[in-house]
C-alpha atoms as a PDB file:
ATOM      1  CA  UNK A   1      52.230  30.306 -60.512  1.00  0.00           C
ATOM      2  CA  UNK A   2      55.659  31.581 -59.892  1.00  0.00           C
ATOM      3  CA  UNK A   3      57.459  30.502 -56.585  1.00  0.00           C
ATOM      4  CA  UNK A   4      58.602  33.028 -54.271  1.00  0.00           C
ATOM      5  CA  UNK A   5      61.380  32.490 -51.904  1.00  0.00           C
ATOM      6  CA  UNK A   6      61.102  31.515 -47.792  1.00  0.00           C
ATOM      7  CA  UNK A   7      61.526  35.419 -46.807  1.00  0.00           C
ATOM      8  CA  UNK A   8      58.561  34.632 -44.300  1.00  0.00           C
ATOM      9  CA  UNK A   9      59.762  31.645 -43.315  1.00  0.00           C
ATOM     10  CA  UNK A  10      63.041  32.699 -42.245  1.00  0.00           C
ATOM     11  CA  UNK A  11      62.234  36.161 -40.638  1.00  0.00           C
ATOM     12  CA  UNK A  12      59.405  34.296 -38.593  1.00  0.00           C
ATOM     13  CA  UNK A  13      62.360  31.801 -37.705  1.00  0.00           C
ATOM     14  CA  UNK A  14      64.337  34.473 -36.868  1.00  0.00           C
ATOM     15  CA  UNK A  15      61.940  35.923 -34.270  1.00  0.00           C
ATOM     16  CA  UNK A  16      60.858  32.461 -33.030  1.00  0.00           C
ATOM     17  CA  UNK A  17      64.295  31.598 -32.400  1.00  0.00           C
ATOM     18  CA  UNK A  18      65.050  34.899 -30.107  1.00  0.00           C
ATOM     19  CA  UNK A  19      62.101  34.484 -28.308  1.00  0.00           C
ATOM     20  CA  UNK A  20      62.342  31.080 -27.433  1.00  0.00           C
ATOM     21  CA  UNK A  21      66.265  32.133 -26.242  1.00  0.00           C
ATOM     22  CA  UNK A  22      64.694  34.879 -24.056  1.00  0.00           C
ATOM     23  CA  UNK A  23      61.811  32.633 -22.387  1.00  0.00           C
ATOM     24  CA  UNK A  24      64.904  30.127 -21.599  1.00  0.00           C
ATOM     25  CA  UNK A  25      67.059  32.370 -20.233  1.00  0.00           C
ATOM     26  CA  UNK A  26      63.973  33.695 -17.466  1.00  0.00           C
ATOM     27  CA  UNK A  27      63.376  30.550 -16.318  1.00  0.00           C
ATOM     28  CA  UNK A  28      67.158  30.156 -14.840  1.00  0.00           C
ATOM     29  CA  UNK A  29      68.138  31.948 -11.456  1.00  0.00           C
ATOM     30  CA  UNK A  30      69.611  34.514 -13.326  1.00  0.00           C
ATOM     31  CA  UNK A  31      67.984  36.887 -16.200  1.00  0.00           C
ATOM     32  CA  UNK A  32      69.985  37.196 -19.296  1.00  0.00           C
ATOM     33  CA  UNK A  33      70.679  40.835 -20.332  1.00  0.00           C
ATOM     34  CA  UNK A  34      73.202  40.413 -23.131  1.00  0.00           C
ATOM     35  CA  UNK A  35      74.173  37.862 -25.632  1.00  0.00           C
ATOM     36  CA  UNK A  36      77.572  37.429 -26.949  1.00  0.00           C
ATOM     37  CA  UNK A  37      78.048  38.609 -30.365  1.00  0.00           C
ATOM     38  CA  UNK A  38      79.580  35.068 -31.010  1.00  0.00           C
ATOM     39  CA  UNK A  39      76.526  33.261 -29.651  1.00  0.00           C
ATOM     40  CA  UNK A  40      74.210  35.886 -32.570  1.00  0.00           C
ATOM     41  CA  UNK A  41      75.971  35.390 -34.857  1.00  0.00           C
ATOM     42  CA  UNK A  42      76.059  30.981 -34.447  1.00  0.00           C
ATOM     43  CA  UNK A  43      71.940  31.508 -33.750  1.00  0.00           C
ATOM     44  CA  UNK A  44      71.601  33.595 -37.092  1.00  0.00           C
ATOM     45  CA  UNK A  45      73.750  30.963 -39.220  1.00  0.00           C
ATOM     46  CA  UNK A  46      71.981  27.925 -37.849  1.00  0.00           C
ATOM     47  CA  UNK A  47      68.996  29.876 -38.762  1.00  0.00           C
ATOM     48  CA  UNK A  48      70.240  30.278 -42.173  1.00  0.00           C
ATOM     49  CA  UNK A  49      71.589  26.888 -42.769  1.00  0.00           C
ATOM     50  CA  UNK A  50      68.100  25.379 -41.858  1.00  0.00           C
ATOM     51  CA  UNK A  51      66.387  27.397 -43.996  1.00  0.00           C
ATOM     52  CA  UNK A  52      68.650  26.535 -46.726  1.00  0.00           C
ATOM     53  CA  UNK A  53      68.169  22.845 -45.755  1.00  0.00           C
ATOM     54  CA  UNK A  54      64.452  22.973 -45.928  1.00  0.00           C
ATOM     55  CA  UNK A  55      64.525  24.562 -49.352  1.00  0.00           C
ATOM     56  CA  UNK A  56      67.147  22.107 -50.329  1.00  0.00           C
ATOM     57  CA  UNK A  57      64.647  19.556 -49.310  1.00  0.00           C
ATOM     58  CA  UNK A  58      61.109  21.263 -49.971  1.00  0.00           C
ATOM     59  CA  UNK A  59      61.716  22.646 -53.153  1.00  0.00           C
ATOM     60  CA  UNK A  60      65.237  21.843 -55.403  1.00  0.00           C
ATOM     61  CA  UNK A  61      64.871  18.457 -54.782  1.00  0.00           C
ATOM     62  CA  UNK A  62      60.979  18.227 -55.121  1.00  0.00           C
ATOM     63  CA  UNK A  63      60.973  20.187 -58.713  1.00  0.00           C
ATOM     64  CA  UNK A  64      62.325  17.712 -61.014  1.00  0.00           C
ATOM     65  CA  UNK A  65      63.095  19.298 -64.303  1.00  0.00           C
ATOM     66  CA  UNK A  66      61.418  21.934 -62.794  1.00  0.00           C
ATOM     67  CA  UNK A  67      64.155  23.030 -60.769  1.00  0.00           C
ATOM     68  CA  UNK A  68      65.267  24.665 -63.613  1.00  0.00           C
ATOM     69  CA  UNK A  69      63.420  27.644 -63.155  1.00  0.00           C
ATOM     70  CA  UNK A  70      63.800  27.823 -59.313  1.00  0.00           C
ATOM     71  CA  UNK A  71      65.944  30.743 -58.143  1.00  0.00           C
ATOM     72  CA  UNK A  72      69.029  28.321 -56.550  1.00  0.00           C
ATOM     73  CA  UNK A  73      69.497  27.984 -53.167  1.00  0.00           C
ATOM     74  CA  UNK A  74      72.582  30.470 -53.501  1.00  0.00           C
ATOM     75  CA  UNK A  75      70.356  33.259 -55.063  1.00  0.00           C
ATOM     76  CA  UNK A  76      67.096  32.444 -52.796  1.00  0.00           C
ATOM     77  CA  UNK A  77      69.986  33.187 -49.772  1.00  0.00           C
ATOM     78  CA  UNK A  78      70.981  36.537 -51.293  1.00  0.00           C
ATOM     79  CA  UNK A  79      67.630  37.608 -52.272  1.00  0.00           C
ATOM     80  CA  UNK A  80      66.698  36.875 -48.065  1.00  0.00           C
ATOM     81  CA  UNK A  81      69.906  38.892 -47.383  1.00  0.00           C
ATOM     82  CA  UNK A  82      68.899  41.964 -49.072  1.00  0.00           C
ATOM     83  CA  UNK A  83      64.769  41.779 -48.062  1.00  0.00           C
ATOM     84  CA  UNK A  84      66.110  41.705 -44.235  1.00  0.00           C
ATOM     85  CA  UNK A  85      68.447  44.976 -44.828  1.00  0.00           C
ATOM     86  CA  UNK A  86      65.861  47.042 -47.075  1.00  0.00           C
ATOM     87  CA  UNK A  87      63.456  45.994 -43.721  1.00  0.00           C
ATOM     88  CA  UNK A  88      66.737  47.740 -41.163  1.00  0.00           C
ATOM     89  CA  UNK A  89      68.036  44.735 -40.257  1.00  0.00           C
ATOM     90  CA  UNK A  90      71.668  45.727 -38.297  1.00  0.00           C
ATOM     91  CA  UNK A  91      73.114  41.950 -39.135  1.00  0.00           C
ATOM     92  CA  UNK A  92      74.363  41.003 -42.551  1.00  0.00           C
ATOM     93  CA  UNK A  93      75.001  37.472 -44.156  1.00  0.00           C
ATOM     94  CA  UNK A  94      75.746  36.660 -47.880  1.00  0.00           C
ATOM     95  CA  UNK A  95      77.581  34.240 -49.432  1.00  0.00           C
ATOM     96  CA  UNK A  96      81.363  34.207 -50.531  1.00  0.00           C
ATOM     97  CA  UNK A  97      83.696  31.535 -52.402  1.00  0.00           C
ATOM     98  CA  UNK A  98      87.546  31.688 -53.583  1.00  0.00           C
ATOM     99  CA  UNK A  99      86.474  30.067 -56.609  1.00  0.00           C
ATOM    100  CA  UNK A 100      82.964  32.103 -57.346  1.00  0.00           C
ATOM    101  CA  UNK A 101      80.975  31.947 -60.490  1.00  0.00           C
ATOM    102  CA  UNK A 102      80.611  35.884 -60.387  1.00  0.00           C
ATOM    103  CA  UNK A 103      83.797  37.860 -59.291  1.00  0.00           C
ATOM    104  CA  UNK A 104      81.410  39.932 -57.157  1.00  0.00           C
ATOM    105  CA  UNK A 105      81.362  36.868 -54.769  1.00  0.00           C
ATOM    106  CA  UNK A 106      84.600  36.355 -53.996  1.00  0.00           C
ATOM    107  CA  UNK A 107      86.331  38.087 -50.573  1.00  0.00           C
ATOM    108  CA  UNK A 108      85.278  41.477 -50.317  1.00  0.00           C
ATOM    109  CA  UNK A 109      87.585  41.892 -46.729  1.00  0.00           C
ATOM    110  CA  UNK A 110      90.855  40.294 -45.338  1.00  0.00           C
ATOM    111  CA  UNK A 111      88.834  38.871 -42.934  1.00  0.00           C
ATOM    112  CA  UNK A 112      86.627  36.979 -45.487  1.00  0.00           C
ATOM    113  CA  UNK A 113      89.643  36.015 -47.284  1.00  0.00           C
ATOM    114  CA  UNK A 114      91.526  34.474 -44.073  1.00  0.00           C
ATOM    115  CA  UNK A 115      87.975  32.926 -42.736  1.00  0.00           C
ATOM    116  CA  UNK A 116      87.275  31.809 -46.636  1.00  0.00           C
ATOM    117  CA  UNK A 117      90.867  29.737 -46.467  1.00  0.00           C
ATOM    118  CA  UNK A 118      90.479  28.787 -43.244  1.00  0.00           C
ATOM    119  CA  UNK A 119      87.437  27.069 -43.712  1.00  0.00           C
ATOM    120  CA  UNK A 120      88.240  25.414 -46.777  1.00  0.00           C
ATOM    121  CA  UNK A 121      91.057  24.073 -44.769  1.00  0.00           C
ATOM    122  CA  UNK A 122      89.180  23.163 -41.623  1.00  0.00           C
ATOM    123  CA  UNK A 123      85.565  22.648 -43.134  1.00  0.00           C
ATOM    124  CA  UNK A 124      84.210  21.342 -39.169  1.00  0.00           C
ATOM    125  CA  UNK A 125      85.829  24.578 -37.472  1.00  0.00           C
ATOM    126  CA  UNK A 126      83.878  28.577 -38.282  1.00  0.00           C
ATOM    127  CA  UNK A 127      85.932  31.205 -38.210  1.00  0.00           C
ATOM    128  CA  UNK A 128      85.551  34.139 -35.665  1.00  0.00           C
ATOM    129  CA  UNK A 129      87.141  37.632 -36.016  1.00  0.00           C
ATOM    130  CA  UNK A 130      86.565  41.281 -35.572  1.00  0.00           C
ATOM    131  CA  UNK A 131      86.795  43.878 -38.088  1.00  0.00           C
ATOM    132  CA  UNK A 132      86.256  47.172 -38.988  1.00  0.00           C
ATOM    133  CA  UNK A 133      84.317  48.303 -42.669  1.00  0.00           C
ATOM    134  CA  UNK A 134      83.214  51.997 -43.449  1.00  0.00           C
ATOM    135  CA  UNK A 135      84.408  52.964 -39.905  1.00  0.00           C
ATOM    136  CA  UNK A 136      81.954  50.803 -38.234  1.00  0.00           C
ATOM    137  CA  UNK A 137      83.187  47.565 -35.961  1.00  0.00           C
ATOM    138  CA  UNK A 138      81.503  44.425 -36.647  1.00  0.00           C
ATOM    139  CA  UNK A 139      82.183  40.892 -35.474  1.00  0.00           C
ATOM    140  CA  UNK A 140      82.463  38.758 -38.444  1.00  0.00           C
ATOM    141  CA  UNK A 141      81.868  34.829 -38.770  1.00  0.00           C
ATOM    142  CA  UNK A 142      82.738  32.685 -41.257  1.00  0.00           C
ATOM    143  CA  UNK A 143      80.986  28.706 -41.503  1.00  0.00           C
ATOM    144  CA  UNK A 144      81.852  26.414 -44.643  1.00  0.00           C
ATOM    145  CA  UNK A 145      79.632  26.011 -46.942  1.00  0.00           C
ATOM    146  CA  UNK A 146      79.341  22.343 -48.490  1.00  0.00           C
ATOM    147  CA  UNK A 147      77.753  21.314 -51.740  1.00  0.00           C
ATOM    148  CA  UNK A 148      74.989  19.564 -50.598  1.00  0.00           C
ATOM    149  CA  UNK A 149      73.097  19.192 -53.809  1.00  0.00           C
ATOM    150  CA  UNK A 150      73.778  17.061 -57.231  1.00  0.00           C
ATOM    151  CA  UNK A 151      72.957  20.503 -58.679  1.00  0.00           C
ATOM    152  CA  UNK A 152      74.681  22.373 -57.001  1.00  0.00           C
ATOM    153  CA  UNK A 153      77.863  20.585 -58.267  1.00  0.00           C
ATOM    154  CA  UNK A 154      76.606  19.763 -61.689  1.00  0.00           C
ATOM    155  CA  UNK A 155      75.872  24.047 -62.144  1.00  0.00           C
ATOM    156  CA  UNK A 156      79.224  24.814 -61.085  1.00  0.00           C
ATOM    157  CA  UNK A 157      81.181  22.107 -63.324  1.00  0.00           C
ATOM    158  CA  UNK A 158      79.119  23.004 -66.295  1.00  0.00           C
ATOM    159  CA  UNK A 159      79.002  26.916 -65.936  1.00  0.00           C
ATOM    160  CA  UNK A 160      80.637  28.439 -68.180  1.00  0.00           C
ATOM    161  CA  UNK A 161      82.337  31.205 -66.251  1.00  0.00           C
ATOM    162  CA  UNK A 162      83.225  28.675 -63.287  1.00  0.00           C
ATOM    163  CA  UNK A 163      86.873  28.899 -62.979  1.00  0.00           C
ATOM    164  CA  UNK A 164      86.741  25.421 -61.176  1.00  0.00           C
ATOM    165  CA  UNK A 165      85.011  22.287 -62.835  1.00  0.00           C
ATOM    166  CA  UNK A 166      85.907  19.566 -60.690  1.00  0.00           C
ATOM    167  CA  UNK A 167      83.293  19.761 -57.825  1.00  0.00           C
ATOM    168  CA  UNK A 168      81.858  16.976 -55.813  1.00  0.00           C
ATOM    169  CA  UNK A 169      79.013  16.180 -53.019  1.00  0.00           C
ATOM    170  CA  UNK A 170      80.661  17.454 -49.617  1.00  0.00           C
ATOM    171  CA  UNK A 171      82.986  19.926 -51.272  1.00  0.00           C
ATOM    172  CA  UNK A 172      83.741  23.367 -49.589  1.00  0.00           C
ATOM    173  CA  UNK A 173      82.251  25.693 -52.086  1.00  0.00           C
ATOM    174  CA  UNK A 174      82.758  28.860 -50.023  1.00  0.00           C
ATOM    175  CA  UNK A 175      81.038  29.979 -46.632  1.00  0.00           C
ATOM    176  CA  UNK A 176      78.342  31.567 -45.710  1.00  0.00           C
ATOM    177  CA  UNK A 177      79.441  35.506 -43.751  1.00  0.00           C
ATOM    178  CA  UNK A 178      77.953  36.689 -41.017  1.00  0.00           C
ATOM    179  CA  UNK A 179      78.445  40.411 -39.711  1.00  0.00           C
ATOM    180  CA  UNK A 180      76.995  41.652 -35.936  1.00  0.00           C
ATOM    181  CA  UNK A 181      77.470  45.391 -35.734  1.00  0.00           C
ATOM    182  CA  UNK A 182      79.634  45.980 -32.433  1.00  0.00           C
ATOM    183  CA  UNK A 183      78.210  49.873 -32.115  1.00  0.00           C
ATOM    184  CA  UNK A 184      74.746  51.071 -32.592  1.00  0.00           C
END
């Protein structure tokens, strides 16, 4: 039986999550019409980071040898990415490094590069800025993202195309980029 990756998990997480926001926000005096692009884009990420954790804990670490034949965590994220866009999705995440494995993952904007150093060099702090790709303003955010597996680090020392092999637990790997469109 071949595993197949938390798409369902984290689009029902998704929608759980804004609901729950919008039945909160009723029961004050006042009725929330608008949330801050900031405040998306820190809901989608912890939505993202969970689901990471939980198949961080769920599955790489409950395969064993196994493992081995798991998509990683970094490729279950990517695959999510692109199911939620094929489906219309207006937000975007994916994953970005200054030291990636594949070119393709490195900086694609100024932004990402600035947010990628920036949160190597402040791992706690995300970084928040506005930009503008393909004529279109987003809001971009930038949050650190740690090696948080053995494997993780072990992969990346011992691929052959890393261009860094000195990894360990807690490391800054890269970040995890999150775009809100600012126009419809």
């Amino acid at each position: 039986m071949k595993p197949r990756p938390i798409f369902s998990l984290l689009a029902a997480t998704v929608v759980l999550a804004l609901a729950v926001g919008l039945l909160r926000a009723d029961e004050k005096a006042h009725k929330l019409t608008t949330v801050s692009t900031r405040k998306m884009a820190d809901s989608l990420h912890a939505i993202i980071a969970a689901d990471q954790r939980a198949y961080a804990e769920l599955v790489a670490k409950s395969q064993g040898a196994a493992a081995e034949r798991l998509p990683t965590h970094a490729q279950q994220l990517r695959q999510a990415a692109q199911a939620i866009q094929k489906k219309g999705a207006e937000f975007s995440y994916t994953l970005r490094s200054l030291t990636p494995i594949n070119p393709n993952n490195g900086p694609q904007s100024d932004v990402e590069q600035t947010g990628l150093d920036f949160v190597a060099q402040h791992p706690e702090e995300n970084y928040y800025r506005e930009e503008e790709l393909g004529g279109r303003s987003y809001f971009t955010a930038v949050y650190a993202e740690r090696a948080t597996l053995a494997s993780c680090v072990e992969c990346h020392n011992q691929h052959a195309g890393s261009p860094r092999r000195d990894w360990k637990a807690g490391d800054v790997m890269g970040a995890v980029v999150v775009r809100v469109p600012l126009e419809f």
